[in-house]
C-alpha atoms as a PDB file:
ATOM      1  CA  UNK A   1     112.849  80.453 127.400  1.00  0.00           C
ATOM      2  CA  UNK A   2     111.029  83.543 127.281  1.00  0.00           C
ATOM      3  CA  UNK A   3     107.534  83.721 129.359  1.00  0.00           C
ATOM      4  CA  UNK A   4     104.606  85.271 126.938  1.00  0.00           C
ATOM      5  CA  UNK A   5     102.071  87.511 127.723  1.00  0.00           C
ATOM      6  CA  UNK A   6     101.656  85.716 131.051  1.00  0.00           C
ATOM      7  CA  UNK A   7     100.086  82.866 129.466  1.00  0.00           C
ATOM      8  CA  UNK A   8     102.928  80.313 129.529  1.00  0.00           C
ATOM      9  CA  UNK A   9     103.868  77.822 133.229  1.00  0.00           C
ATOM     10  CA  UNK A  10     104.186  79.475 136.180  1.00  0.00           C
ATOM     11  CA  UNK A  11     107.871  79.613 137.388  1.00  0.00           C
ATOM     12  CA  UNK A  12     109.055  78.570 140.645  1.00  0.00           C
ATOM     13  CA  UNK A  13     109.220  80.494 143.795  1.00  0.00           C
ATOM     14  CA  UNK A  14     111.806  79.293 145.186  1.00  0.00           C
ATOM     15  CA  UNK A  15     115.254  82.449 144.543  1.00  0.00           C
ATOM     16  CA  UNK A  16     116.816  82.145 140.986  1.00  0.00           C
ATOM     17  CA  UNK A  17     120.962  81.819 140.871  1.00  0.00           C
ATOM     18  CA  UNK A  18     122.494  84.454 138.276  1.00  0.00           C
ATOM     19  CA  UNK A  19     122.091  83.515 134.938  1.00  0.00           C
ATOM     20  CA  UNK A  20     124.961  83.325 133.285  1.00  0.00           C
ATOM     21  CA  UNK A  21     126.006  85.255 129.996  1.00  0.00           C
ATOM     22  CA  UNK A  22     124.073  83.878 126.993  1.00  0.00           C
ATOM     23  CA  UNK A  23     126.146  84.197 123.833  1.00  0.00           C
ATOM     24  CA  UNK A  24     124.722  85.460 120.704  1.00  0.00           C
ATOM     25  CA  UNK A  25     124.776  81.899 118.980  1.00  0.00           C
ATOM     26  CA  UNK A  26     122.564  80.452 122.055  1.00  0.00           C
ATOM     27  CA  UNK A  27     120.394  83.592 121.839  1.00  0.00           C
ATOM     28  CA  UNK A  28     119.623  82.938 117.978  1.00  0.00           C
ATOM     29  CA  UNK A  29     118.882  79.065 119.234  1.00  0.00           C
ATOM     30  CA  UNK A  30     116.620  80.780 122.118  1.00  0.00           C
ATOM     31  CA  UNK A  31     114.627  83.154 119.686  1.00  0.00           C
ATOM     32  CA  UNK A  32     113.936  80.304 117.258  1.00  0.00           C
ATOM     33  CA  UNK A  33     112.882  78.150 120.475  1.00  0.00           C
ATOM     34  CA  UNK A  34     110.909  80.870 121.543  1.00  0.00           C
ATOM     35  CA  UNK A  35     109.002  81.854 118.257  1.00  0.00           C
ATOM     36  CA  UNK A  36     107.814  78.654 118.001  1.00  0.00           C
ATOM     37  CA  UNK A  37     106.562  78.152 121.337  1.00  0.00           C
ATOM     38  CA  UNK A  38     104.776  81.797 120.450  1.00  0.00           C
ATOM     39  CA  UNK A  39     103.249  80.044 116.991  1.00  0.00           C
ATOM     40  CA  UNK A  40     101.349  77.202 118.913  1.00  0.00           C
ATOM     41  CA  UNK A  41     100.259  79.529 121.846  1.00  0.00           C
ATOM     42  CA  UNK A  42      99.294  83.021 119.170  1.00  0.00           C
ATOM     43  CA  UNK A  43      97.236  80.557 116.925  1.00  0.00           C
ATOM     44  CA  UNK A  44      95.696  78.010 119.499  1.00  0.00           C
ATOM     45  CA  UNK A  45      94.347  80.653 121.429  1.00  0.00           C
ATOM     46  CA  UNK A  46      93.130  82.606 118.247  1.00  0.00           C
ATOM     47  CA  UNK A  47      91.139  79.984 117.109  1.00  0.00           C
ATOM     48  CA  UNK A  48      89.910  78.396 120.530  1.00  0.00           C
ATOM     49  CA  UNK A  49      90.067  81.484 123.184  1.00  0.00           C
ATOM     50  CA  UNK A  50      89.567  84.377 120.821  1.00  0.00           C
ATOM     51  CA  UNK A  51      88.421  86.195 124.076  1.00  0.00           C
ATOM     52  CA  UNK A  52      92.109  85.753 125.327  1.00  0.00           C
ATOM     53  CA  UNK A  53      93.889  87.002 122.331  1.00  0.00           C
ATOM     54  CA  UNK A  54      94.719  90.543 123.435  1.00  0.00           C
ATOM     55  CA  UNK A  55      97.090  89.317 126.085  1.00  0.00           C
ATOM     56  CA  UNK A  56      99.687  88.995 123.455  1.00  0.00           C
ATOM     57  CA  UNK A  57      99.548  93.177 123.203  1.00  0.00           C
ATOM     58  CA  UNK A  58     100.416  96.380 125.145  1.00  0.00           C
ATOM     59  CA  UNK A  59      98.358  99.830 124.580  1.00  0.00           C
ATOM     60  CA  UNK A  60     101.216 101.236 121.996  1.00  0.00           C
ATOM     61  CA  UNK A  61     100.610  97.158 120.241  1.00  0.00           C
ATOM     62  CA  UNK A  62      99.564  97.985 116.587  1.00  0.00           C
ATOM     63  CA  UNK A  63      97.198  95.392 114.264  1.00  0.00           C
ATOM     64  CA  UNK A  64      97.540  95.603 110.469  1.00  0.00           C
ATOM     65  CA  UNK A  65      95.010  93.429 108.473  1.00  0.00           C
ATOM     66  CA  UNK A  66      95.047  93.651 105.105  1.00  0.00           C
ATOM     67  CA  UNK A  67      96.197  96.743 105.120  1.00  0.00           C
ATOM     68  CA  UNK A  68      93.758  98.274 107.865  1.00  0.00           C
ATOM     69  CA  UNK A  69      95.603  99.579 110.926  1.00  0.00           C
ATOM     70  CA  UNK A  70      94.294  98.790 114.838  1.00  0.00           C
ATOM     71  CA  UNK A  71      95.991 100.570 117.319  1.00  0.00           C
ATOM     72  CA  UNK A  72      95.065 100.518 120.884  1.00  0.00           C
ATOM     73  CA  UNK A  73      94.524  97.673 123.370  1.00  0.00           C
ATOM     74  CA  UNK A  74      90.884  98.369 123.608  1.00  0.00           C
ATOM     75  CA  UNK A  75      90.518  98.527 119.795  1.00  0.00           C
ATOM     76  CA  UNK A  76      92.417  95.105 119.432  1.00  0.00           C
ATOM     77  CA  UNK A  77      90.523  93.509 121.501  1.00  0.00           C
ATOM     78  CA  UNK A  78      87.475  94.429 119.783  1.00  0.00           C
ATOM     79  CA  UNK A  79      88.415  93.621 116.447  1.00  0.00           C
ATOM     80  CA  UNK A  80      89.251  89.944 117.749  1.00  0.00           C
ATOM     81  CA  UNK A  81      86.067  89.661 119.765  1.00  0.00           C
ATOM     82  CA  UNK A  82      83.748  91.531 117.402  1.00  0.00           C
ATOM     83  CA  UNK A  83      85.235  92.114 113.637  1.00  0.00           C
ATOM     84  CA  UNK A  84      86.911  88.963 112.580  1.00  0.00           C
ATOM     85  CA  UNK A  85      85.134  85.802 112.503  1.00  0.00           C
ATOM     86  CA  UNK A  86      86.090  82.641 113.506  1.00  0.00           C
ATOM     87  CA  UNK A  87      89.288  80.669 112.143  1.00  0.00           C
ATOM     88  CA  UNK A  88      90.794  77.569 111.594  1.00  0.00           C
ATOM     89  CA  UNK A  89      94.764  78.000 111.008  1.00  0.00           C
ATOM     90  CA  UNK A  90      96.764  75.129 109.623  1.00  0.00           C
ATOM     91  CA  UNK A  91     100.491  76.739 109.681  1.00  0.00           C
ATOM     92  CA  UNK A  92     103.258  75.769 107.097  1.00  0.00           C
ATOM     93  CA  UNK A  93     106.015  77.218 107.919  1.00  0.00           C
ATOM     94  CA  UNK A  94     107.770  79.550 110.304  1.00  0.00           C
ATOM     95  CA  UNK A  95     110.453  81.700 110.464  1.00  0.00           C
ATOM     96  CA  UNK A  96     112.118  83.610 113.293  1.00  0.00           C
ATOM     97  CA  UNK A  97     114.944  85.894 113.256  1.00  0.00           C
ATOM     98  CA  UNK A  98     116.516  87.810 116.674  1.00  0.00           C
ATOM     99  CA  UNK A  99     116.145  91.811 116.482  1.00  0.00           C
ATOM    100  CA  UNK A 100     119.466  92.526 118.588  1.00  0.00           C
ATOM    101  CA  UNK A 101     119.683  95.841 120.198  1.00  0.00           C
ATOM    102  CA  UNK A 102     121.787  97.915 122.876  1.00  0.00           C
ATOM    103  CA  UNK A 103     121.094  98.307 126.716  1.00  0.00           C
ATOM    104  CA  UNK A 104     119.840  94.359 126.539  1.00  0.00           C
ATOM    105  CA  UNK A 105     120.708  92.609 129.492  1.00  0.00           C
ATOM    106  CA  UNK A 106     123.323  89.366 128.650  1.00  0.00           C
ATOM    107  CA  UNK A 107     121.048  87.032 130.086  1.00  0.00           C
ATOM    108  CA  UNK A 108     117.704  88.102 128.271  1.00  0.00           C
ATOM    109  CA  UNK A 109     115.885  86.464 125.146  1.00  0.00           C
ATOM    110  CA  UNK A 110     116.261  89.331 122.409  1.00  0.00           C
ATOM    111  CA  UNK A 111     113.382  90.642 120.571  1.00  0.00           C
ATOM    112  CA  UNK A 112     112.527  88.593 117.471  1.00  0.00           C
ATOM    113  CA  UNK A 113     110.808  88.912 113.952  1.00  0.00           C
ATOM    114  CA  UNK A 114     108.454  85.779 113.424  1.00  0.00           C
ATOM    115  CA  UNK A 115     106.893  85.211 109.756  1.00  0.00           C
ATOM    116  CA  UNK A 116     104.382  82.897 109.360  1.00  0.00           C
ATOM    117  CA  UNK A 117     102.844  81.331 106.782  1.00  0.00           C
ATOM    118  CA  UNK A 118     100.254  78.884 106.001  1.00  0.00           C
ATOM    119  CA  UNK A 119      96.445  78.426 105.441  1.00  0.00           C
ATOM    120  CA  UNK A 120      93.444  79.916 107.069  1.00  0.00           C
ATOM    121  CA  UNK A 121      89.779  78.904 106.934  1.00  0.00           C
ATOM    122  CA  UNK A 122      87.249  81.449 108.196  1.00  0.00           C
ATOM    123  CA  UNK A 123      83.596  80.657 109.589  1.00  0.00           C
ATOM    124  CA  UNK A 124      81.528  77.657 108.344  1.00  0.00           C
ATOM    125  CA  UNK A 125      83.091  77.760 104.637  1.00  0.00           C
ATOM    126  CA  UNK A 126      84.757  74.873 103.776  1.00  0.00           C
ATOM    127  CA  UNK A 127      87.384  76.267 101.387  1.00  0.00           C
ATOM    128  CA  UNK A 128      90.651  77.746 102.700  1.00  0.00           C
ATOM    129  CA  UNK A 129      93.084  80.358 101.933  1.00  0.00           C
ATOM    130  CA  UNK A 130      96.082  81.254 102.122  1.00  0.00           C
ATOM    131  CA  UNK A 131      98.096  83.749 104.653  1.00  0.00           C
ATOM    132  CA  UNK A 132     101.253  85.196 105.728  1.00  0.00           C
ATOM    133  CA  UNK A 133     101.847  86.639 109.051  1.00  0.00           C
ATOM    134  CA  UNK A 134     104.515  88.770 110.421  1.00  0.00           C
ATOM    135  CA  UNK A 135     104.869  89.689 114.264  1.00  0.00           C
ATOM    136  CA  UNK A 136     107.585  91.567 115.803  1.00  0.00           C
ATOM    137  CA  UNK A 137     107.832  90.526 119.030  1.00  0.00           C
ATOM    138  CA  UNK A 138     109.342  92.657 121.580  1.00  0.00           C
ATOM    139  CA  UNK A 139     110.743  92.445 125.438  1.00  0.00           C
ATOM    140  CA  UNK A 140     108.377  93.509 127.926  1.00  0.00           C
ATOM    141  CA  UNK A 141     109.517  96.860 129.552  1.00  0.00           C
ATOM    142  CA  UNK A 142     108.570  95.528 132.790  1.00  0.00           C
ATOM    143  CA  UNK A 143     110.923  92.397 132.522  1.00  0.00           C
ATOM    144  CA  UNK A 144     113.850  91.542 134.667  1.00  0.00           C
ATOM    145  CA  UNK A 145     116.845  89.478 134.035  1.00  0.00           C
ATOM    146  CA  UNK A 146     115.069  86.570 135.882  1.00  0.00           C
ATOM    147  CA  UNK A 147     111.754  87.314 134.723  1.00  0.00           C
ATOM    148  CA  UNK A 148     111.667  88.280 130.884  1.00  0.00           C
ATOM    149  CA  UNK A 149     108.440  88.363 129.365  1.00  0.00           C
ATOM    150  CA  UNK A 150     107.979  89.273 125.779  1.00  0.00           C
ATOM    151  CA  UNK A 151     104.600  91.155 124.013  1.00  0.00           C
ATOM    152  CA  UNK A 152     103.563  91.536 120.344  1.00  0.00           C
ATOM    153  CA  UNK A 153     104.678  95.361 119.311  1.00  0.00           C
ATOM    154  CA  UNK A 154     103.150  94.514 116.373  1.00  0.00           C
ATOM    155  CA  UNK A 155     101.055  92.208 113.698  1.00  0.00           C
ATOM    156  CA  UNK A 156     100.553  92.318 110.063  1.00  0.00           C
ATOM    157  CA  UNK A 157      98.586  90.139 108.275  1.00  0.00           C
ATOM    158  CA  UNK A 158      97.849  89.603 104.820  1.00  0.00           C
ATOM    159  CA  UNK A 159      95.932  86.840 102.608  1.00  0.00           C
ATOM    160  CA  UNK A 160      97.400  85.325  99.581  1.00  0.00           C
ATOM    161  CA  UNK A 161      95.071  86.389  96.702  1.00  0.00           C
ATOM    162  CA  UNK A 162      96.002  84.903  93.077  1.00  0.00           C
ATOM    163  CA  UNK A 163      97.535  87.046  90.232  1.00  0.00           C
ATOM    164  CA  UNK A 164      95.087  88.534  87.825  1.00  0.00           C
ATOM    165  CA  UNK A 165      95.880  87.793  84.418  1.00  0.00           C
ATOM    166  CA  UNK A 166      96.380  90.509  81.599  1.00  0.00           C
ATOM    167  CA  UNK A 167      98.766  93.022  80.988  1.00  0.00           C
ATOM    168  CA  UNK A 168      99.623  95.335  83.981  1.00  0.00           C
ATOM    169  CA  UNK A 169      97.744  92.686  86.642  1.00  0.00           C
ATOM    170  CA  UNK A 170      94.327  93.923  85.598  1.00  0.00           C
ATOM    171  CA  UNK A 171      91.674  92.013  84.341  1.00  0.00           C
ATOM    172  CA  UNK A 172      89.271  91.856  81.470  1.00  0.00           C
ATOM    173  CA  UNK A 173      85.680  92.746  82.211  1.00  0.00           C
ATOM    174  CA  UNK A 174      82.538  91.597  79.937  1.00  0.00           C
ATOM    175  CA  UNK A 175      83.190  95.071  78.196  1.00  0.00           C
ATOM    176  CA  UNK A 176      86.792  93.911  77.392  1.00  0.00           C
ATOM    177  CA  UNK A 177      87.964  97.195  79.312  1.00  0.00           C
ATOM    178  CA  UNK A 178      90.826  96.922  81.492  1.00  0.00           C
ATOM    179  CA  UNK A 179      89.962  97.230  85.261  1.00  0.00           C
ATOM    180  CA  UNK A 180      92.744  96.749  88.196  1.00  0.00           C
ATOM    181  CA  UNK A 181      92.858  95.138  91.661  1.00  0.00           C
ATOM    182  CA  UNK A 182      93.800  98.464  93.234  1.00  0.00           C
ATOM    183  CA  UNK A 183      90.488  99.728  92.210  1.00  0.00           C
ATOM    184  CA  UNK A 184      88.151  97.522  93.983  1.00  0.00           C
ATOM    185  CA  UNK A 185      86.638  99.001  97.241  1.00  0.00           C
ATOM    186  CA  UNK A 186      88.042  96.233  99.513  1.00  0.00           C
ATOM    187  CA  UNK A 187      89.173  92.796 100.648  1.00  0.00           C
ATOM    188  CA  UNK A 188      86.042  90.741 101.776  1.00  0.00           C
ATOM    189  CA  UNK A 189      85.424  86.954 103.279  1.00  0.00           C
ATOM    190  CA  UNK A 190      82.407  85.432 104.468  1.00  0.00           C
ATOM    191  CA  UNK A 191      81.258  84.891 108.257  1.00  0.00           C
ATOM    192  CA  UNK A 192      78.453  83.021 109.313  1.00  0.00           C
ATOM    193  CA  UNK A 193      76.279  84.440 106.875  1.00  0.00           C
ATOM    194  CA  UNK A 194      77.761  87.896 107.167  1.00  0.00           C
ATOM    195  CA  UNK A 195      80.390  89.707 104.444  1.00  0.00           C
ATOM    196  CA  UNK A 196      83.658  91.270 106.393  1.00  0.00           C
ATOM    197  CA  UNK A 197      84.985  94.035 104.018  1.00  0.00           C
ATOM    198  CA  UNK A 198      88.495  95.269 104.592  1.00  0.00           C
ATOM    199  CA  UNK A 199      88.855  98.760 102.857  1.00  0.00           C
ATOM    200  CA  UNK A 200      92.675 100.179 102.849  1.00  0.00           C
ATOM    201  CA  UNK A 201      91.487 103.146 104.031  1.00  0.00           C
ATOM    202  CA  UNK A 202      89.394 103.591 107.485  1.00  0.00           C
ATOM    203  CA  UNK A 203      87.722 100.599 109.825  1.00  0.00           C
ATOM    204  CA  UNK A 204      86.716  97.039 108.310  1.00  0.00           C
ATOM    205  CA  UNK A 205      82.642  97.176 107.920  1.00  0.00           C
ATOM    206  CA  UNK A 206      80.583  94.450 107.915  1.00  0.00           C
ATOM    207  CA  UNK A 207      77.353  94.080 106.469  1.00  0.00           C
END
């Protein structure tokens, strides 16, 4: 199984026999072995170790929530630490699918798509909400056939927010005008007495 990030069991020191050829049916088994080993790990340490979380990414790793891009290992590490508040994640289902591509070695895990979905409760608030999470999940330059680490290329996350009613998903004001979900300034959920507002355009604010 693939070694994450550096966080997973040290191997043994003692010298590795040649792995033999993996087909492409064990591979698939691998990948779905390995995204879900990468679901306990991404989410444990998110809501326990938040300070750990940027192990997961490399410097070219990219971070899209709710539609506002983080780019950078610094950056990512930031928004963890400083930006989003503290979670609870209670996952429903997960979903993992190999990304197979040319100059692979035989014996390595491939790189994988992993969607997520489930609930999410942020802070102190006692209500929860909904969320769907998709990771691509690539092989670590660095790896070797008997060492093959994997790191999150990239993240994009997205809440489930319910349909407005009315014609054209807009919604009635007191006026009885028509006003749409596009034209709101931003996303926003509630931290320990603090609003997080994620804007499509520019950095999440918080006020």
């Amino acid at each position: 199984m693939a070694d994450f990030f550096g966080l997973s069991a040290s191997s043994t020191t003692a010298a590795a026999a040649p792995a033999p050829e993996v087909t492409q049916e064990q591979k698939i088994l691998l990948c779905s072995l390995s995204g879900d080993k990468f679901k306990d790990l991404f989410y444990s340490v998110c809501d326990s170790q938040r300070e750990q979380l940027h192990q997961f990414f490399l410097a070219h790793s990219v971070v899209v929530w709710e539609g506002t891009a983080v780019t950078g290992l610094e950056s990512i590490q930031e928004f963890f630490k400083r930006v989003l508040p503290s979670t609870s994640h209670n996952v429903k289902s997960v979903d993992v699918q190999p990304i197979f591509a040319p100059g692979v070695a035989e014996t390595a895990t491939p790189s994988m798509m992993v969607v997520v979905t489930g609930d999410v409760e942020y802070g102190m608030k006692a209500t929860t909400q909904g969320f769907h999470h998709t990771f691509v999940i690539e092989r670590d330059p660095a790896s070797t056939d008997t060492n093959d680490k994997h790191y999150v290329a990239s993240a994009v996350f997205r809440s489930h927010k319910p349909l407005a009613s009315g014609a054209g998903g807009g919604s009635k004001t007191s006026s009885g005008s028509s006003s749409s979900s596009s034209s709101s300034s931003g996303r926003t959920f509630g931290a320990s007495g603090r609003t997080i507002t994620v804007t499509t355009a520019g950095r999440p604010r918080s006020r």
